[in-house]
N, C-alpha and C. Protein backbone atom coordinates (compact mmCIF):
# COMPACT_ATOMS: atom_id res chain seq x y z
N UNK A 1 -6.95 31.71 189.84
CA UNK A 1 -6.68 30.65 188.91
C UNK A 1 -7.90 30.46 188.02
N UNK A 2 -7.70 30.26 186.80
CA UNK A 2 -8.91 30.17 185.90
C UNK A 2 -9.34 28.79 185.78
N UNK A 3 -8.07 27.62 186.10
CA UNK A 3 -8.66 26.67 185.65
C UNK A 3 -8.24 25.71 187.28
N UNK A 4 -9.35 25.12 187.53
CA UNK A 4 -8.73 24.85 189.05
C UNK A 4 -8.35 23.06 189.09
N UNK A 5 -7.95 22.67 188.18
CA UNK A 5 -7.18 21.37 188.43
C UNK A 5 -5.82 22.03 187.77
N UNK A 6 -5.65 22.92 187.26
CA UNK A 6 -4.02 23.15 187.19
C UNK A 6 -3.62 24.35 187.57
N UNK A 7 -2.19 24.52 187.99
CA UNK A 7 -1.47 25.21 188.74
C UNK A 7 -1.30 26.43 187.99
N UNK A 8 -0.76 27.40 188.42
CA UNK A 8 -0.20 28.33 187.83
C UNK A 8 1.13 28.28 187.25
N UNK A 9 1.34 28.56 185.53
CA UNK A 9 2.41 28.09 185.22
C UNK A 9 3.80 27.96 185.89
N UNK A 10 4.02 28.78 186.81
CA UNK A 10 5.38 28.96 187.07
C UNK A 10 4.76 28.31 188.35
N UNK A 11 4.12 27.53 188.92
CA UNK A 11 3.90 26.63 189.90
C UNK A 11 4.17 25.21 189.69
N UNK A 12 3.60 25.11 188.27
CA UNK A 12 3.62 23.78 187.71
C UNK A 12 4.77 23.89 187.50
N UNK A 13 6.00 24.42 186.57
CA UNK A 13 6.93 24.57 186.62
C UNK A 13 7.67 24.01 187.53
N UNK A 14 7.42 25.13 188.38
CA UNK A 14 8.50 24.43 189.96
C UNK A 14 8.22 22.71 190.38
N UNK A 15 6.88 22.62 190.12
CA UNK A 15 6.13 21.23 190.84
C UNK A 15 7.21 20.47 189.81
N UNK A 16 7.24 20.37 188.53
CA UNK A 16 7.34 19.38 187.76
C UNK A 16 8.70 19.18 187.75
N UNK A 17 9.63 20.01 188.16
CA UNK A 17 11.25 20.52 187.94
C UNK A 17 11.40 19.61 189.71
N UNK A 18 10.72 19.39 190.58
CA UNK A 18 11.12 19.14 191.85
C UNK A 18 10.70 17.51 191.70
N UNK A 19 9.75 17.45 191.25
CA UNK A 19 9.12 15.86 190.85
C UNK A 19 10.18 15.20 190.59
N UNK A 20 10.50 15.85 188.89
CA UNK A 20 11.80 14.86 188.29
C UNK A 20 13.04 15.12 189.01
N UNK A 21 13.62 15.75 190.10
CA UNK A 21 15.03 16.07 190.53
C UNK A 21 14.78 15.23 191.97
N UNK A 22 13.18 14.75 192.32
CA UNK A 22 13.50 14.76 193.99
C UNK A 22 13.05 13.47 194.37
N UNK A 23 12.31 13.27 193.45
CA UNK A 23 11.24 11.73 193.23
C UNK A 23 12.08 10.65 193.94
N UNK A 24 13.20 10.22 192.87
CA UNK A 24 13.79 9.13 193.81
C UNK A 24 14.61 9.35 195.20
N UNK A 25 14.95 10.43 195.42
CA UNK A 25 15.54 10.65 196.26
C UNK A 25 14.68 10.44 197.60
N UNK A 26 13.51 11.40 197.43
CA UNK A 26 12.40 11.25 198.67
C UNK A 26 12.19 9.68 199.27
N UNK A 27 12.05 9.12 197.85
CA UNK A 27 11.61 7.48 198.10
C UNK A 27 12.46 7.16 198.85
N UNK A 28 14.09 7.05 198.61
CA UNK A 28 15.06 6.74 198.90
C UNK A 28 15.39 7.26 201.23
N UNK A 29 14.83 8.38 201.17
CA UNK A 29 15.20 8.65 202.60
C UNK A 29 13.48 8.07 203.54
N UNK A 30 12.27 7.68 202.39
CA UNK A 30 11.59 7.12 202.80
C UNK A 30 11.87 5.95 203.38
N UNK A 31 12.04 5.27 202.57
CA UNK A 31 12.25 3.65 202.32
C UNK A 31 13.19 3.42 203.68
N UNK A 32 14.59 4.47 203.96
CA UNK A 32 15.34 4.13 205.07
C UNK A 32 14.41 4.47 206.41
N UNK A 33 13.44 4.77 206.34
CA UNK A 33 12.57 4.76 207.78
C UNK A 33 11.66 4.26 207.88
N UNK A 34 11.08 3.49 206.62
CA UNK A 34 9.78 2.43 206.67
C UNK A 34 10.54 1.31 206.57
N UNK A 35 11.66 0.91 205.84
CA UNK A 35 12.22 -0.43 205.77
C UNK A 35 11.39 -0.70 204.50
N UNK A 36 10.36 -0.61 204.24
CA UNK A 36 9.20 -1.44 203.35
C UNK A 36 9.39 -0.81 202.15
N UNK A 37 9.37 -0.97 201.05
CA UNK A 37 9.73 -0.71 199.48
C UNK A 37 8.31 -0.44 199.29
N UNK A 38 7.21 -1.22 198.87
CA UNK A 38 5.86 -0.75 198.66
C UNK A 38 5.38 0.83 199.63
N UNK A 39 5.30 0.33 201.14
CA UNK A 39 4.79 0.98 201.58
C UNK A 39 5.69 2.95 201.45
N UNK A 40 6.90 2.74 201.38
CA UNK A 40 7.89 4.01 200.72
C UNK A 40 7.69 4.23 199.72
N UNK A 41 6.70 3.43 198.73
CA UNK A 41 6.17 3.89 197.52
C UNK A 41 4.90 4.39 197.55
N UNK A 42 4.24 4.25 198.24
CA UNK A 42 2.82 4.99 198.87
C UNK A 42 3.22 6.02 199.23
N UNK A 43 3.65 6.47 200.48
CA UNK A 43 4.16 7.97 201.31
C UNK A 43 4.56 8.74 200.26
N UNK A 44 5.72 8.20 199.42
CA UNK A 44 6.54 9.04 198.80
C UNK A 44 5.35 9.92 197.69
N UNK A 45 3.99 8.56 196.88
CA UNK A 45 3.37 8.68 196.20
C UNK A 45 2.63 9.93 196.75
N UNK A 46 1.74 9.80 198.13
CA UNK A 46 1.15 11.06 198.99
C UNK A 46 1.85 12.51 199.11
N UNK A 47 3.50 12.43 199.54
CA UNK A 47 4.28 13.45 199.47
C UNK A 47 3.61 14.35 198.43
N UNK A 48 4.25 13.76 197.09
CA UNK A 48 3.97 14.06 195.75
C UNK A 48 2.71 14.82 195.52
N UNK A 49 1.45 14.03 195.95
CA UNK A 49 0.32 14.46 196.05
C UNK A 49 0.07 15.49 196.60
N UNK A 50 0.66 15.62 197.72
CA UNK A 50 0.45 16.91 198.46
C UNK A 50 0.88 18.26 198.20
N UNK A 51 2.13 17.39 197.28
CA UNK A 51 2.81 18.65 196.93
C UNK A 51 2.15 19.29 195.92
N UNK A 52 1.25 18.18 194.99
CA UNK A 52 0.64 18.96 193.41
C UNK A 52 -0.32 19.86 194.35
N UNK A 53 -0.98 19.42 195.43
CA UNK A 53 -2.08 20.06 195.73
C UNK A 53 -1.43 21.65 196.38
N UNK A 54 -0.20 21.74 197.07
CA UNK A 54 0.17 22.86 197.42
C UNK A 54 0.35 24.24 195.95
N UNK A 55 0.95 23.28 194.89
CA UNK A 55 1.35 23.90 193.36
C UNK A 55 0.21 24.59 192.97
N UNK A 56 -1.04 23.59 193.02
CA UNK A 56 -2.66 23.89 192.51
C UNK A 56 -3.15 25.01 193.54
N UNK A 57 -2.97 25.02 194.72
CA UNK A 57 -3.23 25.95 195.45
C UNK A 57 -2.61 27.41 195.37
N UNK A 58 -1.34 27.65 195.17
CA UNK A 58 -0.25 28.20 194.68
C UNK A 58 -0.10 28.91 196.72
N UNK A 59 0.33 28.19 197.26
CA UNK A 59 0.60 28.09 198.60
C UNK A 59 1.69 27.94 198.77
N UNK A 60 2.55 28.16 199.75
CA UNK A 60 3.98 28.25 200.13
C UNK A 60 4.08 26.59 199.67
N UNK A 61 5.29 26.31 199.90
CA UNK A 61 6.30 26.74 199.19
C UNK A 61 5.83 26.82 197.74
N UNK A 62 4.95 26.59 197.14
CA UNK A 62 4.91 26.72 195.65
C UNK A 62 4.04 27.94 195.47
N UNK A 63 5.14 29.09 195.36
CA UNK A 63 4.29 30.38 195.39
C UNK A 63 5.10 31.47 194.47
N UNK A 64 4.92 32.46 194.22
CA UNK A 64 5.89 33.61 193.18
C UNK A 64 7.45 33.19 193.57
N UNK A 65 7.53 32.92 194.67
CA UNK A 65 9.37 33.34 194.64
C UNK A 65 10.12 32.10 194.45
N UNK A 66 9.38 30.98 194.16
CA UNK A 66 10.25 29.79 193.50
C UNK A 66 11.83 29.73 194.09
N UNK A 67 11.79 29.33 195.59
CA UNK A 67 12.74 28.77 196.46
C UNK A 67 12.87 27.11 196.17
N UNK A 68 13.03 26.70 195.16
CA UNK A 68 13.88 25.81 195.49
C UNK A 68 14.10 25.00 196.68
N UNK A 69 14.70 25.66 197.25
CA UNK A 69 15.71 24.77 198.54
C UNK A 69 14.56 25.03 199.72
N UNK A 70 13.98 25.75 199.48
CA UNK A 70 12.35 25.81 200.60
C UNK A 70 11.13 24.61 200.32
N UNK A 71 11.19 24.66 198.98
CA UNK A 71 10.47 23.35 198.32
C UNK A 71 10.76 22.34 198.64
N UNK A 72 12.50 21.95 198.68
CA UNK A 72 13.22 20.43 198.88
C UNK A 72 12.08 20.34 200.56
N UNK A 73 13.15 21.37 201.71
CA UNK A 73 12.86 21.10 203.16
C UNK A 73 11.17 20.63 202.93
N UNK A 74 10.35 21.61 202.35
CA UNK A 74 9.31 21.14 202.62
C UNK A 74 8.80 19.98 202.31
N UNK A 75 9.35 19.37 201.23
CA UNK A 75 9.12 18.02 200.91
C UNK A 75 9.49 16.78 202.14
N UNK A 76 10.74 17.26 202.23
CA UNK A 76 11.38 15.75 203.29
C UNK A 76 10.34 16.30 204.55
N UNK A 77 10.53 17.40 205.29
CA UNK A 77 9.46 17.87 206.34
C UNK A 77 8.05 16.63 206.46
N UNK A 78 7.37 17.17 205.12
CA UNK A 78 5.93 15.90 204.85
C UNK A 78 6.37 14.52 204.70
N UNK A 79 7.46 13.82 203.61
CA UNK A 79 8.50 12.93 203.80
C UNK A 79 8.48 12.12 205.34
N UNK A 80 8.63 13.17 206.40
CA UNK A 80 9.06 12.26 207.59
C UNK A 80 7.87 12.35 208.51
N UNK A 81 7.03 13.44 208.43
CA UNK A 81 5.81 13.22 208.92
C UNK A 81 4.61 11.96 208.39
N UNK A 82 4.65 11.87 207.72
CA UNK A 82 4.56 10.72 206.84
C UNK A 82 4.52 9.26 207.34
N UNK A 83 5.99 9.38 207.12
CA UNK A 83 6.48 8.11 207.42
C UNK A 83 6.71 7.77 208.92
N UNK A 84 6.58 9.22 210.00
CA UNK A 84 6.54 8.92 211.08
C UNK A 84 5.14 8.00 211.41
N UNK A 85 4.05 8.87 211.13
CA UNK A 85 2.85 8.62 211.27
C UNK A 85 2.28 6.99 210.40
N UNK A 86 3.73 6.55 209.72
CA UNK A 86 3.08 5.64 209.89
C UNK A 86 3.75 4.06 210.24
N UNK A 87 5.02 4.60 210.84
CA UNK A 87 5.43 4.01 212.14
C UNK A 87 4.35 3.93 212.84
N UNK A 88 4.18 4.81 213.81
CA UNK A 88 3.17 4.81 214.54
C UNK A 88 2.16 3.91 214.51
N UNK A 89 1.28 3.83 213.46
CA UNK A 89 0.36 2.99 213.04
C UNK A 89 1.03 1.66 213.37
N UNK A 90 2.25 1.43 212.58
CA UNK A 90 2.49 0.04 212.71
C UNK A 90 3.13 -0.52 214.28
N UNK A 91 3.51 0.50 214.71
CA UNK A 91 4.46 0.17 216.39
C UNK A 91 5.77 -1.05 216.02
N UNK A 92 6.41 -0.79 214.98
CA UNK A 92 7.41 -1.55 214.65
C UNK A 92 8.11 -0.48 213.56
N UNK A 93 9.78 -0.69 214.18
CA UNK A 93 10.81 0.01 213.09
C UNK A 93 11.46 -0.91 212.56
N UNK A 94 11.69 -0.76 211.38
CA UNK A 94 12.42 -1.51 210.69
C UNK A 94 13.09 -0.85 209.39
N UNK A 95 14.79 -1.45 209.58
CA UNK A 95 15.49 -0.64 208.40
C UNK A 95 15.46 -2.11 207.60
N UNK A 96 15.92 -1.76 205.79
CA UNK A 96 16.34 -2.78 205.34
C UNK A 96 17.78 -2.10 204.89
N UNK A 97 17.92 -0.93 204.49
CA UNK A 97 19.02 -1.02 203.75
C UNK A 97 19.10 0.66 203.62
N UNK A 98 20.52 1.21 203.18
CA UNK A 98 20.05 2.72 202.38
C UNK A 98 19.69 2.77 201.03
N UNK A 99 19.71 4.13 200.12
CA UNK A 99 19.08 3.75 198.81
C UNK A 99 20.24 3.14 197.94
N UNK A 100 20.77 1.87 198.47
CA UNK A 100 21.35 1.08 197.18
C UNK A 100 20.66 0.07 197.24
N UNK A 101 19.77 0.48 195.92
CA UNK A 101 18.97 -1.04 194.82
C UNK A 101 19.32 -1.82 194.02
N UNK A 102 20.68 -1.23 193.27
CA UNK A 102 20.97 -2.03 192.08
C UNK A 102 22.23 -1.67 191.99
N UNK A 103 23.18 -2.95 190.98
CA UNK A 103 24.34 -2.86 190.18
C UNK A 103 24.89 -1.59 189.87
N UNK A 104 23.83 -0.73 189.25
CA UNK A 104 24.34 0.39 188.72
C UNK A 104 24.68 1.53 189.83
N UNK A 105 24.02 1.67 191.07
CA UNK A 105 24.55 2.04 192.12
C UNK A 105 25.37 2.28 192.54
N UNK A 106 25.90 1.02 193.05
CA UNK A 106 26.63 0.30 193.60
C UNK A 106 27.89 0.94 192.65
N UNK A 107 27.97 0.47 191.19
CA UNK A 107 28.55 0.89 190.20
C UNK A 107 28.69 2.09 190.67
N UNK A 108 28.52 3.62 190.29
CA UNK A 108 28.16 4.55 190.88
C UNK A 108 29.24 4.99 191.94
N UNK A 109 28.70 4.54 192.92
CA UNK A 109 29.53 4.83 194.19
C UNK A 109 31.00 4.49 194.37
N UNK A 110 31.37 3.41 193.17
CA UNK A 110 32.45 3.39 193.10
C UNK A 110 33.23 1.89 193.79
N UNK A 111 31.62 1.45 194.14
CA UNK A 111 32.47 -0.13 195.24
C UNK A 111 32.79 -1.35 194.49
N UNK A 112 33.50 -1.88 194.41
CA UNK A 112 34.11 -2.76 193.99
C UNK A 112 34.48 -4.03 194.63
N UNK A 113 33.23 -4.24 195.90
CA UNK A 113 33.56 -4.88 197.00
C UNK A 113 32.83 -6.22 196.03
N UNK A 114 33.01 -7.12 196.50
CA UNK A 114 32.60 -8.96 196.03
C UNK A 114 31.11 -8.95 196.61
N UNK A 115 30.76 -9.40 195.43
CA UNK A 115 28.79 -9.66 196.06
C UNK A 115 28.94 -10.63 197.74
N UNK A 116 29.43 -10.98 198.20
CA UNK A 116 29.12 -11.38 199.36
C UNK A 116 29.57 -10.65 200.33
N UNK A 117 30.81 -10.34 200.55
CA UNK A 117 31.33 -9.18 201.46
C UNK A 117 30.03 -7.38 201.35
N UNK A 118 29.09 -7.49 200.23
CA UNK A 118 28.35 -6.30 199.83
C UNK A 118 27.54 -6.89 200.83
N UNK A 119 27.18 -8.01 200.95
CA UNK A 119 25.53 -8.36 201.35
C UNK A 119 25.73 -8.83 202.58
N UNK A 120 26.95 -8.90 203.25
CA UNK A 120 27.12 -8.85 204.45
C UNK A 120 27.03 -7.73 205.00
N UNK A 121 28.06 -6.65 204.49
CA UNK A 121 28.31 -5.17 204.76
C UNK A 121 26.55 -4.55 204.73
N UNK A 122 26.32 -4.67 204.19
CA UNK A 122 24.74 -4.28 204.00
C UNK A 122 23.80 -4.50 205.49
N UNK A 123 24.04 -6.24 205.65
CA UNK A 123 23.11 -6.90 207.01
C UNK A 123 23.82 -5.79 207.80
N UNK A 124 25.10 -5.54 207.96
CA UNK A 124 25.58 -5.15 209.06
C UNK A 124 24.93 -3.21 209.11
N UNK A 125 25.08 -2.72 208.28
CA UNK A 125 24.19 -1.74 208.25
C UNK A 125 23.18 -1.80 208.58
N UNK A 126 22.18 -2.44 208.19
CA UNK A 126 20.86 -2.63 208.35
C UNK A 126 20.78 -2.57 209.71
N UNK A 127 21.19 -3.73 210.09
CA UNK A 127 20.98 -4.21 211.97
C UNK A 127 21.40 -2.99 212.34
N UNK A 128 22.43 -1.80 211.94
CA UNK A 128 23.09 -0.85 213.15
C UNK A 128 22.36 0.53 212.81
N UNK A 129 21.69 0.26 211.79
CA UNK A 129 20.44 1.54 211.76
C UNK A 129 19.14 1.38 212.42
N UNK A 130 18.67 -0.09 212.38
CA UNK A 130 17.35 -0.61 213.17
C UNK A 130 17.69 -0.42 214.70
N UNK A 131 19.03 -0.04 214.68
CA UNK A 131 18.86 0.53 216.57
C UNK A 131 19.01 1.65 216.77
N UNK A 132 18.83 2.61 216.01
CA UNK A 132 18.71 4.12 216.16
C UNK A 132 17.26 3.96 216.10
N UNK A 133 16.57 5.13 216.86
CA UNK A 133 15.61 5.73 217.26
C UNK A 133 14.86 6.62 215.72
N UNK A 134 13.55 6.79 215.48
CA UNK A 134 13.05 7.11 214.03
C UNK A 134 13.93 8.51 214.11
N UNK A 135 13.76 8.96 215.15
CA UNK A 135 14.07 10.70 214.93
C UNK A 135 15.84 11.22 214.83
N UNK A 136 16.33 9.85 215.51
CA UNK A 136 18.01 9.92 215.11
C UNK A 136 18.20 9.51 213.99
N UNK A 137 17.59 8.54 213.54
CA UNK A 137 17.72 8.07 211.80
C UNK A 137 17.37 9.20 210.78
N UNK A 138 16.22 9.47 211.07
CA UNK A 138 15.60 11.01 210.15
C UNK A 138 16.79 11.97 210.26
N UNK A 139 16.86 11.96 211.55
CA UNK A 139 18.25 13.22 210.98
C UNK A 139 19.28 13.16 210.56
N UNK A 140 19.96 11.88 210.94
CA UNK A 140 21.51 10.98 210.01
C UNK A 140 20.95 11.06 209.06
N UNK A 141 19.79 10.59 207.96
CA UNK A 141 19.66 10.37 206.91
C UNK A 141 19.39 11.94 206.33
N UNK A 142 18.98 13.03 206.62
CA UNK A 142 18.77 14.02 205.85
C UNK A 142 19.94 14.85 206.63
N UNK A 143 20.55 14.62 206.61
CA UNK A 143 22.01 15.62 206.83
C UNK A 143 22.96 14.33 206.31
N UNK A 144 23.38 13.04 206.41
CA UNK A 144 24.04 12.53 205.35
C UNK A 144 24.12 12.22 204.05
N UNK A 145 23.03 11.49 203.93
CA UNK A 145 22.50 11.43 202.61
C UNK A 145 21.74 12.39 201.95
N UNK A 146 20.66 12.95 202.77
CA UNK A 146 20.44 14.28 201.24
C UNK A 146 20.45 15.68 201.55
N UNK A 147 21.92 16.23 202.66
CA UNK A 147 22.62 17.08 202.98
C UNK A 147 21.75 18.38 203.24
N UNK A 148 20.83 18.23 204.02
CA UNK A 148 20.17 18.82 205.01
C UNK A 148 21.49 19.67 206.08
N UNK A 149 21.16 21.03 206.10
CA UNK A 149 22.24 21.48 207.37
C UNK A 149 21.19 20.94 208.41
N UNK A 150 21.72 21.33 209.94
CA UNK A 150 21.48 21.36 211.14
C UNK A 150 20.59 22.15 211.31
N UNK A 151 20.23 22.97 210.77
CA UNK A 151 19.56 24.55 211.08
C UNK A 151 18.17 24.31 210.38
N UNK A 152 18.45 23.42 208.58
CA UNK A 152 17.11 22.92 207.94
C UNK A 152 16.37 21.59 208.47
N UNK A 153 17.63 21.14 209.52
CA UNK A 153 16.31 20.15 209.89
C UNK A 153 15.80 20.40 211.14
N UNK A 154 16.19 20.98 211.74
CA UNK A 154 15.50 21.71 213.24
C UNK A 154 14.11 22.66 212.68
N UNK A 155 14.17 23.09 211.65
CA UNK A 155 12.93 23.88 211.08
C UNK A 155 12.13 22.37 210.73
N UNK A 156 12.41 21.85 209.65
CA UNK A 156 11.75 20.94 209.32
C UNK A 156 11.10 20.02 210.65
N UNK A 157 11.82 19.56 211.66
CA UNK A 157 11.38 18.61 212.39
C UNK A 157 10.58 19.01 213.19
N UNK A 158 11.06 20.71 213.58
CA UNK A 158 10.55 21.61 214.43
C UNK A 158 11.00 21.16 215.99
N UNK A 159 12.50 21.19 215.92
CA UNK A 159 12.95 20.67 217.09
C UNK A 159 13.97 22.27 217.27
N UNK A 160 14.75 22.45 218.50
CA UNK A 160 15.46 22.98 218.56
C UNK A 160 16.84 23.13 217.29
N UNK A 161 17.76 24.01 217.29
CA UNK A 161 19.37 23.17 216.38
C UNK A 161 20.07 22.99 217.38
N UNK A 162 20.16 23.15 219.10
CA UNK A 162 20.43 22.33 219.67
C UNK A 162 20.20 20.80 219.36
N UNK A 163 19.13 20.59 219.87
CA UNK A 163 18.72 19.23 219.29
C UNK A 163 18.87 18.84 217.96
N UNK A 164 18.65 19.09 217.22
CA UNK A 164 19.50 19.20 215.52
C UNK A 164 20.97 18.25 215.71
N UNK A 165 21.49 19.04 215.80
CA UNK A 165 22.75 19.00 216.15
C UNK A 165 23.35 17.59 216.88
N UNK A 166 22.58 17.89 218.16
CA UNK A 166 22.81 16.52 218.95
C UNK A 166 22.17 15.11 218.76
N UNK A 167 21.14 15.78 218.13
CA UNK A 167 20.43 14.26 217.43
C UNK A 167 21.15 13.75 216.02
N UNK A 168 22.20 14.43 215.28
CA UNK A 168 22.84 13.63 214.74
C UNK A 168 24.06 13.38 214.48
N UNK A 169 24.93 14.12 215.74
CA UNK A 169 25.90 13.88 216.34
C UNK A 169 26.03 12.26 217.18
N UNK A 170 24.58 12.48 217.77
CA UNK A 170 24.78 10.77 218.29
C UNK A 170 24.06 10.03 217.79
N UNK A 171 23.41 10.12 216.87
CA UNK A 171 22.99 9.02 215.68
C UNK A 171 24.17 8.73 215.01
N UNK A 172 25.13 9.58 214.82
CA UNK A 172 26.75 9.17 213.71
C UNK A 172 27.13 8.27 214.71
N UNK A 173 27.27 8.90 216.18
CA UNK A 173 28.13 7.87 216.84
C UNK A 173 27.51 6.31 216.86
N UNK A 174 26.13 6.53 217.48
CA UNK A 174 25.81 5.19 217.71
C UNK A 174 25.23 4.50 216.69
N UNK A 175 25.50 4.86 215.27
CA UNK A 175 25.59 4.37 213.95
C UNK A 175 27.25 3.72 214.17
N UNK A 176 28.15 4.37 214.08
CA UNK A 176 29.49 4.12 214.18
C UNK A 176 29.54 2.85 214.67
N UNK A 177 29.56 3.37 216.50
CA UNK A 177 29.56 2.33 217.41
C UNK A 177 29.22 0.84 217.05
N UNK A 178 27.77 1.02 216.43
CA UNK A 178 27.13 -0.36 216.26
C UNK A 178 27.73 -1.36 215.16
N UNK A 179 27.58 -0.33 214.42
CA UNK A 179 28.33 -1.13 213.11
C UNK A 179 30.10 -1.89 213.43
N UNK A 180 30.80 -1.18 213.72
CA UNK A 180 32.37 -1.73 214.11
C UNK A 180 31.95 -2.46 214.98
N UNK A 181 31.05 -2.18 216.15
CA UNK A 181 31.15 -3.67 217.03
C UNK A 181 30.22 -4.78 216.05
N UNK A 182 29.26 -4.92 215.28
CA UNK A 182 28.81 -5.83 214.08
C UNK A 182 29.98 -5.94 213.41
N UNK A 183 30.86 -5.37 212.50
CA UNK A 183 31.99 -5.59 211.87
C UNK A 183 32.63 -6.61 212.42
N UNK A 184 33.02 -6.42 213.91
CA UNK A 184 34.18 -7.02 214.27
C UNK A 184 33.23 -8.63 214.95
N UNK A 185 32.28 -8.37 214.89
CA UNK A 185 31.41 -9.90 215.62
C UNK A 185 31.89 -10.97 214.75
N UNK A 186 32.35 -11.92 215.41
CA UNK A 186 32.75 -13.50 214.93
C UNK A 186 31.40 -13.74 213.58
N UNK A 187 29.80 -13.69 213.77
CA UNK A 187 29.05 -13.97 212.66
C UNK A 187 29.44 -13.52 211.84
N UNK A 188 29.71 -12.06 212.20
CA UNK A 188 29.94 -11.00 210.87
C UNK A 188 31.29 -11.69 210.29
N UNK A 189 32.23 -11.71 210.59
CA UNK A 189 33.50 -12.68 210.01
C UNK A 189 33.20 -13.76 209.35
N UNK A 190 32.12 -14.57 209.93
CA UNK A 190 31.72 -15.98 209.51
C UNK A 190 30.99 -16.02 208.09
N UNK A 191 30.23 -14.88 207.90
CA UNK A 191 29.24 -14.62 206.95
C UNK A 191 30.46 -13.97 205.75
N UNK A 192 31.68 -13.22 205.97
CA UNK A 192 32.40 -12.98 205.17
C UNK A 192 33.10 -14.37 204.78
């Protein structure tokens, strides 16, 4: 490299093409395992960082063969190491919500549900994700929401795809589970 604060073009390239396509998204599977909006804006901010520094380095994944979909894994990979590590630190989990922030979202997805029945439906999410375990949530969330196979997150987590597999096989369920029994709770009725 001739100039060593910037990448090699077709590094920067990739860096800058993954920035703008992945940015909110990362935040977004952040935020569902910190709970915290600021602090999912830090990690996500570090991710990022790490990633320019991999681009500047011209180090896997940001290297001649511009994989794409090797870039994403490696992102959420740092993404949940991340945000594991800083669970840890805090010794408290907490969900608030998935990535719906706004009207236009919401809009988006197509719901048409009444602002109060939303912000109930929401608590009731919330509460039935804050009882999954970080590593059953990490994997419901990157195989539901940002469609991770079984096979990319067992690399990423560095778990078996046995375990893959079964860790979000029963994260669906006891996502399921929790929520319909919250659904059907007299508060939850009361609050509708």
């Amino acid at each position: 490299m001739t100039d060593s604060s910037l990448p090699t073009s077709g590094a920067a390239a990739l860096f800058t093409s993954t920035l703008i396509r992945e940015q909110q998204a990362v935040y977004g599977f952040v935020r569902g395992l910190v709970g915290n909006a600021e602090q999912a804006r830090d990690i996500t901010q570090d991710v990022f960082l790490f990633a320019w520094q991999a681009a500047q380095d011209g180090t896997p994944p940001f290297h001649a063969s511009k994989d794409e979909r090797g870039v994403r894994r490696w992102l959420y990979c740092v993404a949940y190491r991340r945000a594991a590590s800083a669970l840890r630190h805090q010794g408290v989990v907490s969900f608030e919500r998935l990535n719906i922030d706004d009207d236009a979202q919401l809009a988006r997805l197509g719901t048409e549900t009444p602002f109060e029945e939303a912000i109930a439906e929401q608590e009731i999410l919330r509460t039935a994700l804050a009882e999954l375990g970080t590593d059953d949530a990490a994997c419901l969330l990157l195989y539901v929401v940002q469609g991770f196979t079984t096979r990319e997150i067992a690399t990423m987590l560095e778990i078996t795809l046995d375990a893959a597999k079964k860790r979000v096989a029963r994260a669906k369920q006891r996502l399921r589970d929790s929520y319909f029994a919250r659904e059907q709770s007299p508060a939850a009725k009361e609050i509708r």
